[in-house]
Protein backbone atom coordinates (compact mmCIF):
# COMPACT_ATOMS: atom_id res chain seq x y z
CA UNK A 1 54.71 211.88 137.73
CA UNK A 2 57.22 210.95 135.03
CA UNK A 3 60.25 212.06 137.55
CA UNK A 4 59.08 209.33 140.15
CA UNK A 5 59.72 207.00 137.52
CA UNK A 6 62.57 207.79 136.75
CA UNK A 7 65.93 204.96 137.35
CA UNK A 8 68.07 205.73 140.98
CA UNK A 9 70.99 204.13 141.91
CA UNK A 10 69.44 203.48 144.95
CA UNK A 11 67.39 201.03 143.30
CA UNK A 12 70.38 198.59 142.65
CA UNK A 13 70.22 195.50 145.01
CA UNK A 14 73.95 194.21 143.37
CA UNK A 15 72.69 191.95 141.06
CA UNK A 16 73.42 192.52 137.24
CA UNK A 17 70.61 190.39 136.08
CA UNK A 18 67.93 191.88 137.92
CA UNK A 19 68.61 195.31 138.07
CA UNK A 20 68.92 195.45 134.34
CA UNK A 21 65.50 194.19 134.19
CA UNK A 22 64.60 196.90 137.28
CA UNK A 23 65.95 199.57 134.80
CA UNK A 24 63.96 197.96 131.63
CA UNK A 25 60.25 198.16 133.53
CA UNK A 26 60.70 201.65 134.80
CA UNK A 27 61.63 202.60 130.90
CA UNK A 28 58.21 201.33 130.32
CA UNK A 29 56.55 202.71 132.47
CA UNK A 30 57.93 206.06 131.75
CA UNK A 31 57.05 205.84 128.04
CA UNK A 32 53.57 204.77 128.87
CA UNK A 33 53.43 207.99 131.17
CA UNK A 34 54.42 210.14 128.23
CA UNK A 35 51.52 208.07 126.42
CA UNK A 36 48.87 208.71 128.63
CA UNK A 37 49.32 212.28 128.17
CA UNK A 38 48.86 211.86 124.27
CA UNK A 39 44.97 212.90 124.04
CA UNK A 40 45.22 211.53 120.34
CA UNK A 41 46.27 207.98 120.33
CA UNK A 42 47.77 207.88 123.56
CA UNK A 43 45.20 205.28 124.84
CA UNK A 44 45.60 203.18 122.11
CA UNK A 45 49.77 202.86 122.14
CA UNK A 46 49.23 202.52 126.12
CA UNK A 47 47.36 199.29 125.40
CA UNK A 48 50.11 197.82 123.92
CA UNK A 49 52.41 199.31 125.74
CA UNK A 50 50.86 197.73 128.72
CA UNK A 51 50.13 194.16 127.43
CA UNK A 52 54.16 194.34 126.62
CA UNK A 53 55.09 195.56 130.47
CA UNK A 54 52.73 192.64 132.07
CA UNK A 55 54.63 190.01 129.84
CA UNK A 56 58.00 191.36 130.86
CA UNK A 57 56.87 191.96 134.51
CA UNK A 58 56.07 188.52 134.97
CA UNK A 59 58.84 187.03 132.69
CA UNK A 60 61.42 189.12 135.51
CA UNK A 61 59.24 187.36 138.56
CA UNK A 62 60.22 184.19 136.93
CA UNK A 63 63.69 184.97 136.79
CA UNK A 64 64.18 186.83 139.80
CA UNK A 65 62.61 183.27 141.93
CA UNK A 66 64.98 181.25 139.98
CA UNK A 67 67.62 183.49 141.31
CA UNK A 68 66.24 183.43 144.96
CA UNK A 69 66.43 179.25 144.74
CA UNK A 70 70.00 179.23 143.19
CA UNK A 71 71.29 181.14 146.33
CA UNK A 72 68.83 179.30 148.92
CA UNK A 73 67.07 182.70 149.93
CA UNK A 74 65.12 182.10 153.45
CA UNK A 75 62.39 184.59 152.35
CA UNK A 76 61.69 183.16 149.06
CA UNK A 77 58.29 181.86 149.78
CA UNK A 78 56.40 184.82 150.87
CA UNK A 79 58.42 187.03 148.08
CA UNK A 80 57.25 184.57 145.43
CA UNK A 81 53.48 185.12 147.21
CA UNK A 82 53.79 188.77 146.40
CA UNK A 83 54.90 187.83 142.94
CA UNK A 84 51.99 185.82 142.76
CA UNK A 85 49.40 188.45 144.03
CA UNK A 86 50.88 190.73 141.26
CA UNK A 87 50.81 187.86 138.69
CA UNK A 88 47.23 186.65 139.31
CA UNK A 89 45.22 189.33 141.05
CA UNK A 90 46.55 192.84 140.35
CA UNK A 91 47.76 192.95 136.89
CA UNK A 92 44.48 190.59 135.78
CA UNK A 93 42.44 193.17 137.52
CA UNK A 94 43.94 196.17 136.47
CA UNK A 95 43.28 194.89 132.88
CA UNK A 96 40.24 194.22 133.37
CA UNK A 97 39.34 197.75 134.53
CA UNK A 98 41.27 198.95 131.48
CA UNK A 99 38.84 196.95 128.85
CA UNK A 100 35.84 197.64 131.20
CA UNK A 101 36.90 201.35 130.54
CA UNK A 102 37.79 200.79 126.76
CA UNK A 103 41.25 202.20 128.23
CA UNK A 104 40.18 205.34 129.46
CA UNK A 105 42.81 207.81 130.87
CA UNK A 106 41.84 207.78 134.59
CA UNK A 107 41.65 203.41 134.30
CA UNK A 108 45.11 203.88 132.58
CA UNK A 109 46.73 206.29 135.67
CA UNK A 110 45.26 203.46 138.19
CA UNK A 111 47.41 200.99 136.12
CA UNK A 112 50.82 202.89 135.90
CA UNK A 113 50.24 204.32 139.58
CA UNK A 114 49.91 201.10 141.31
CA UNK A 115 52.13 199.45 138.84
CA UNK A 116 54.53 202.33 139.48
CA UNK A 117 53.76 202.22 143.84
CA UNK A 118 54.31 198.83 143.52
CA UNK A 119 57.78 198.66 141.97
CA UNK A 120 59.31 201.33 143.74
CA UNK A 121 58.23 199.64 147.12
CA UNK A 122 58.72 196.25 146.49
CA UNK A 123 62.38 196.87 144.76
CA UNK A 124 63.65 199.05 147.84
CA UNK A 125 62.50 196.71 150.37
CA UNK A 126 61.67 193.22 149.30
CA UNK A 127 64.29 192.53 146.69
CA UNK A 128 66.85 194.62 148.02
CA UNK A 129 66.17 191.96 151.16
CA UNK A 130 67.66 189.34 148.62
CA UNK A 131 71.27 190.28 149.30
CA UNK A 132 70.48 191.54 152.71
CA UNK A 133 70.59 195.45 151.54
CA UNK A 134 67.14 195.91 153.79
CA UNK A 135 64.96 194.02 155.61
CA UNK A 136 61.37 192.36 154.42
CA UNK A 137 58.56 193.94 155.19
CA UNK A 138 56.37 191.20 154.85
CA UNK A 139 57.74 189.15 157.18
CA UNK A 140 54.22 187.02 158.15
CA UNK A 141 51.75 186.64 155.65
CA UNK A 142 47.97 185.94 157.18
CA UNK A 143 46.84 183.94 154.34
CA UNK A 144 43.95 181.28 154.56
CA UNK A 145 40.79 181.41 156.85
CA UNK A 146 41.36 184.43 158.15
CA UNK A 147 41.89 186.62 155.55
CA UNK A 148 39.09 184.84 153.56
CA UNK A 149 36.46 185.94 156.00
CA UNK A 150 37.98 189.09 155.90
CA UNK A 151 37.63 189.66 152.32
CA UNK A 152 34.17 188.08 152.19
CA UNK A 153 33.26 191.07 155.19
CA UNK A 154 34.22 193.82 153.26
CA UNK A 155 32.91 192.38 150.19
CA UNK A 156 29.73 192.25 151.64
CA UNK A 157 29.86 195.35 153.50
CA UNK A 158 30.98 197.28 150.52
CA UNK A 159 28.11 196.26 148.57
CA UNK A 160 25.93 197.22 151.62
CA UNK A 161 27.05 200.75 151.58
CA UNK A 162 28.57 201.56 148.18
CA UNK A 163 25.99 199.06 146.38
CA UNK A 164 28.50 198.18 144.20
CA UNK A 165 29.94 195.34 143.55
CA UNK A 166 34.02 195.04 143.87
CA UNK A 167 36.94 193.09 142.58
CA UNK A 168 39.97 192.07 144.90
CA UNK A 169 43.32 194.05 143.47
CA UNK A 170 45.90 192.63 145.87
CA UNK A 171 46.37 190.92 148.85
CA UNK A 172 49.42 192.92 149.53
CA UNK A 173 48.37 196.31 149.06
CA UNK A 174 51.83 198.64 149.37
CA UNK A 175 50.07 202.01 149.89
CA UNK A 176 50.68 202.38 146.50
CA UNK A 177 48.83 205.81 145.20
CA UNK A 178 46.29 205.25 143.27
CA UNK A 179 44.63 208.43 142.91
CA UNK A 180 43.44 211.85 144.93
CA UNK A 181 41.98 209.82 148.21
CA UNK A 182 40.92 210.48 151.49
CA UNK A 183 42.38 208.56 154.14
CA UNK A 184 40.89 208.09 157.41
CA UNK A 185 43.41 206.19 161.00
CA UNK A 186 40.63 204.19 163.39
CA UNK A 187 42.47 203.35 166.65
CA UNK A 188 40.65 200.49 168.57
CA UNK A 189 41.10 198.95 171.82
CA UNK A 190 40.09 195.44 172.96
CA UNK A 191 38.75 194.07 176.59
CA UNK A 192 42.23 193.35 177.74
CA UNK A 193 43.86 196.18 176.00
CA UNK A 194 45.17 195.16 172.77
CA UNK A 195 45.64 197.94 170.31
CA UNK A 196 44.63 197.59 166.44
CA UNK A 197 44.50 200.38 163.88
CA UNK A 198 42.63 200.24 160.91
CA UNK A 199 43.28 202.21 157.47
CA UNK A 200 40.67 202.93 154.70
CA UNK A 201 41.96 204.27 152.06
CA UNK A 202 39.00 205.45 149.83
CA UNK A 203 39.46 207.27 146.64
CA UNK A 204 37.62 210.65 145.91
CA UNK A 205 35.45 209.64 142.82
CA UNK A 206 34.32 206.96 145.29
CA UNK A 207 33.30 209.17 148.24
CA UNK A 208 32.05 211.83 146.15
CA UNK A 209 29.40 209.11 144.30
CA UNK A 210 28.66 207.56 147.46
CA UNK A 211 27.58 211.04 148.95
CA UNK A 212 25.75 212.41 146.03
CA UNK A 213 23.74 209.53 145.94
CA UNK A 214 22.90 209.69 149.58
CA UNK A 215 21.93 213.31 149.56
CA UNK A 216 20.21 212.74 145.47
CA UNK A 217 22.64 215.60 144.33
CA UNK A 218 25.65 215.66 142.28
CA UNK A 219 28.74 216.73 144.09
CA UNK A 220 32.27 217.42 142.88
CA UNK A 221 33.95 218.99 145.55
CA UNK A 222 35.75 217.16 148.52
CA UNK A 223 34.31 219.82 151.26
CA UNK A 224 34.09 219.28 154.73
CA UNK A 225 30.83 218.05 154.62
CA UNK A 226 31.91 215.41 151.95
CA UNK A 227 35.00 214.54 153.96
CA UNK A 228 32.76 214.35 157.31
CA UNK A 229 30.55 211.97 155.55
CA UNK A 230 33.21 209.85 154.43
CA UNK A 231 34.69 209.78 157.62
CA UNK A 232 31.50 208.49 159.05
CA UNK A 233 31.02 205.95 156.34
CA UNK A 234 34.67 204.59 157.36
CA UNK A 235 33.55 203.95 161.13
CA UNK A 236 30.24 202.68 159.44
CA UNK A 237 32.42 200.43 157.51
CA UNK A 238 34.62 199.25 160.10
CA UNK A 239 31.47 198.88 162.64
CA UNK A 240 30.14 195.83 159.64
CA UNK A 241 32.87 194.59 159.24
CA UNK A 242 33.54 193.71 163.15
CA UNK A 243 29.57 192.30 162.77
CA UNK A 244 30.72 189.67 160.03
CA UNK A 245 33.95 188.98 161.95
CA UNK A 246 33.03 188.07 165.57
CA UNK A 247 36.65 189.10 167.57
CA UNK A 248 35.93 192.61 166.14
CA UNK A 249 33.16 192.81 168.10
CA UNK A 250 34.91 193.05 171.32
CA UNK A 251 36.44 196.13 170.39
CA UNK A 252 35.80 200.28 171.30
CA UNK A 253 36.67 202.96 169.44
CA UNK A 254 39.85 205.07 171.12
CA UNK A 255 40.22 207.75 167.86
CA UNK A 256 39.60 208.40 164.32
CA UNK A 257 40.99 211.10 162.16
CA UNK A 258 42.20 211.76 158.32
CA UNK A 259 45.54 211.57 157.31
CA UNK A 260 47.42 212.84 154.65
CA UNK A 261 49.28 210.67 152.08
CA UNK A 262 52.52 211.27 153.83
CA UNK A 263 51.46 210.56 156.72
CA UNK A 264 50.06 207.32 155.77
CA UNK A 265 53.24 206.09 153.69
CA UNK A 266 55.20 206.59 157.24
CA UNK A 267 53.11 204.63 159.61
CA UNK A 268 52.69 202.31 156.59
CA UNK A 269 56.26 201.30 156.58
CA UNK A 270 57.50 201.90 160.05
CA UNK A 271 55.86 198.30 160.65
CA UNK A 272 54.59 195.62 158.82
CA UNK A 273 50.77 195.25 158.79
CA UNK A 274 48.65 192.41 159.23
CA UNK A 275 45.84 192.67 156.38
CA UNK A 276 46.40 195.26 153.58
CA UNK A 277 43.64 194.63 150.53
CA UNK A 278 42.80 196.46 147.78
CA UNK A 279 39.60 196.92 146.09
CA UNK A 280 38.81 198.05 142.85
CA UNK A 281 34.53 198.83 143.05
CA UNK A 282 34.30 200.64 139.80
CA UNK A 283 33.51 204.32 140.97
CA UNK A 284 36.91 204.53 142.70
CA UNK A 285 39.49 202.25 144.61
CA UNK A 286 39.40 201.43 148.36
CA UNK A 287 41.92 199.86 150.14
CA UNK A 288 41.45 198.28 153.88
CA UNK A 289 44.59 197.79 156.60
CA UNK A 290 44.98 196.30 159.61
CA UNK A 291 47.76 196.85 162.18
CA UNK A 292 47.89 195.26 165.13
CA UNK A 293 49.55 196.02 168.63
């Protein structure tokens, strides 16, 4: 892990100012990797460790807008709106998980792997957009209505199934790795043959609870009878989800199959997606895209 964290060139969008401060929060995030794997007092010097990479994080978001304004960037609005789901729902969360754990290793590899997703995506693509080096992903954002009754679905259905109750990570979900997962592809047609493809990422301490409790065993294996079961709890999921939002209904399953991380990361950035949320339900993460055709 502490190699992908290291600084590349490639990371350099041509700005002095921000690439210096690029450079400073992988540094951090590399110590608190060398930390985590302390067993003594690691968890301890990771808290502050972490406290100090939030406050520097979102002093550079600060800067880095002011920047955007100075030189009348056209995509400033929906970069600051991923600043802002980092600001005010991730990094919150992920804290939150880290007290509710009293900072235990695995909340504290959910923090830097996210954290560490998150940079690496965001820097390649989104700020290297600033001085036109790529090209934004995010190039719509579906905020408002929409997305509400989207969240307020899954919310609901997630406590139907998992019963457990869940806390919103991002918005703007990265496919940032957050852990061993399984990851199932649902392929959907509509009446007049629209495509949409839906994503669940769902992380193996999450499937494997969710299983044991339906069969009132403990399991700790990700066999194929876990995996099948998991798969079927995806269509299961998707299935009450289209009942709470009433155009899913009009939909039929084409395909569903797992995917591999890889795999995943590819279709993940060869266009943007529509919805991309991540859920944190305290046995495990789950995250939930949509890409429409």
């Amino acid at each position: 892990m502490s190699k992908e964290a290291e600084w590349n060139n490639r990371f350099n969008i041509g700005v002095d100012s921000i690439d210096n401060a690029h450079r400073k929060l992988f540094s951090i995030v590399r110590k608190l990797i060398h930390l985590s794997e302390d067993e003594n007092n690691g968890q301890w010097a990771c808290a502050e460790g972490i406290k100090y990479f939030k406050s520097y994080a979102i002093e550079h978001f600060t800067d880095e807008e002011k920047y955007m304004q100075s030189i009348g960037y056209k995509g400033y609005e929906i970069h600051k709106r991923l600043h802002d789901d980092m600001r005010y729902k991730t990094l919150p969360a992920l804290e939150n998980d880290l007290t509710k754990s009293n900072y235990s290793q695995e909340s504290i590899h959910h923090f830097l792997g996210i954290c560490l997703g998150w940079l690496t995506a965001h820097i390649m693509v989104e700020d290297r957009a600033i001085t036109g080096k790529s090209t934004n992903k995010w190039k719509k954002d579906n905020v408002g209505e929409d997305l509400n009754a989207l969240e307020d679905a899954l919310t609901v259905t997630i406590q139907e199934i998992f019963r457990l109750q869940t806390d919103i990570v991002s918005e703007h979900y990265s496919g940032d790795d957050f852990g061993d997962s399984m990851i199932i592809r649902l392929t959907y047609h509509s009446n007049d043959g629209v495509k949409t493809h839906i994503f669940m990422v769902l992380e193996e301490s999450l499937v494997l609870k969710t299983v044991s409790s339906m069969l009132n065993m403990p399991l700790t294996k990700m066999d194929k009878l876990v995996m099948n079961a998991g798969k079927e709890l995806s269509l299961r999921i998707a299935e009450q989800v289209g009942m709470h939002c009433q155009p899913a209904l009009q939909y039929q399953l084409d395909s569903s199959h797992f995917m591999t991380s890889e795999q995943f990361r590819k279709a993940f950035y060869m266009e943007p997606f529509d919805y991309s949320i991540l859920f944190n339900t305290g046995c495990g993460y789950f995250a939930f895209c949509i890409k429409m055709e």
